[in-house]
Protein backbone atom coordinates (compact mmCIF):
# COMPACT_ATOMS: atom_id res chain seq x y z
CA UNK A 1 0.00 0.00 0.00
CA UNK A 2 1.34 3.30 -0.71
CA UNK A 3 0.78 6.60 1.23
CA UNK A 4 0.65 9.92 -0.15
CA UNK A 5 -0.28 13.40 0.70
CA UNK A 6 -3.15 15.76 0.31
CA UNK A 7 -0.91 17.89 -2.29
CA UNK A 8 0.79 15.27 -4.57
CA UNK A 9 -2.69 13.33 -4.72
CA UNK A 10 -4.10 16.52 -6.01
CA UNK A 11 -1.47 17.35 -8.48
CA UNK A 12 -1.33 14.28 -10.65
CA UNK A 13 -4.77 13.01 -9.86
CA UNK A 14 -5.19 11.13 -13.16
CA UNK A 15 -2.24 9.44 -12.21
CA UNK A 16 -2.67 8.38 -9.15
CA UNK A 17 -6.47 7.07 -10.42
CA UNK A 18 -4.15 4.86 -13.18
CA UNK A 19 -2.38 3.16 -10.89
CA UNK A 20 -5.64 2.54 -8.15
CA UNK A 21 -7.24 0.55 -11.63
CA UNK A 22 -3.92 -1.26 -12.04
CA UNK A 23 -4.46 -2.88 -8.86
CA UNK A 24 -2.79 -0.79 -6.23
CA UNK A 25 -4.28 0.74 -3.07
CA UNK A 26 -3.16 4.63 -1.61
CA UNK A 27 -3.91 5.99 1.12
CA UNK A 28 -3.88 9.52 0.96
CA UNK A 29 -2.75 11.78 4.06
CA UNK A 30 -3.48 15.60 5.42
CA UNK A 31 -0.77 16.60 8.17
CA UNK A 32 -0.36 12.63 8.54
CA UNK A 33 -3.70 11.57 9.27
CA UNK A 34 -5.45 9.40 6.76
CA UNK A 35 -8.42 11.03 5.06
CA UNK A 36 -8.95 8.41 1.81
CA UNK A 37 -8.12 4.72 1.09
CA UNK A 38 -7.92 4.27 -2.63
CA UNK A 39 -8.68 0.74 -3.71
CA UNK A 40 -10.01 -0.96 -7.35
CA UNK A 41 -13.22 -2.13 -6.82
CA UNK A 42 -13.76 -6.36 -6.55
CA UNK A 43 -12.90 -7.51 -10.27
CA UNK A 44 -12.14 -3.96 -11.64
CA UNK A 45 -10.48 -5.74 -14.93
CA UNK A 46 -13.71 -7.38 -15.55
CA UNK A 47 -16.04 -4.50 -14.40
CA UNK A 48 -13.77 -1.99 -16.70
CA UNK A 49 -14.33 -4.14 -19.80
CA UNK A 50 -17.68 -5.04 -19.51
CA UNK A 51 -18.81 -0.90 -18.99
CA UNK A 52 -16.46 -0.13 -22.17
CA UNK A 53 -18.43 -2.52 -24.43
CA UNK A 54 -21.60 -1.24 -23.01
CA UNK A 55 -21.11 2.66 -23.31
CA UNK A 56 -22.38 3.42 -26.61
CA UNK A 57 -20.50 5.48 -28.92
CA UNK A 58 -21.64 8.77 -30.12
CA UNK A 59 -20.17 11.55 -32.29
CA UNK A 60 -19.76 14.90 -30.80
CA UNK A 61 -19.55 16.73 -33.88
CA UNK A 62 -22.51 14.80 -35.31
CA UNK A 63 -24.03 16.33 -32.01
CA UNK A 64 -22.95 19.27 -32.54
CA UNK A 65 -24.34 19.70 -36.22
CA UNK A 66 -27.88 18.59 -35.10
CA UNK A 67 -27.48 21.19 -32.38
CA UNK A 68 -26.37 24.29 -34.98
CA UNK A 69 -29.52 23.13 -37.20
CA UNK A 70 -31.99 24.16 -34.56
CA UNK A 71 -30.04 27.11 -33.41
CA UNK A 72 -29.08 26.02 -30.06
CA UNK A 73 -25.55 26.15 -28.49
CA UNK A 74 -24.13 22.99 -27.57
């Protein structure tokens, strides 16, 4: 398990979110005291795929053009 503060949590927070999917837990500090336990949840590989094949895919700038037609900003 790997500790971290407040401030480099905060500053690379994508990051540290990559690594929590890859399987590793962080606990992240504020003046030493543990405020957050970052953990994958139970079969995150499994859970990741299945929400990736299930998210439909849609165009933005198809979206976007449908939007401009009725006069509306997006």
């Amino acid at each position: 398990m790997t500790i971290m503060g407040l401030r480099e949590a905060r500053a690379d927070f994508s990051a540290v979110l990559k690594r929590v999917a890859r399987g590793e837990s962080i606990t992240v500090t504020r003046h030493g005291v543990a405020m957050a336990h970052l953990m994958p949840p139970k079969g995150a590989g499994k859970g990741a795929k299945l929400i990736a094949k299930a998210a439909p895919k849609r165009s933005k700038a198809k979206s976007a053009k449908k939007a401009a037609k009725r006069g509306r900003r997006r």
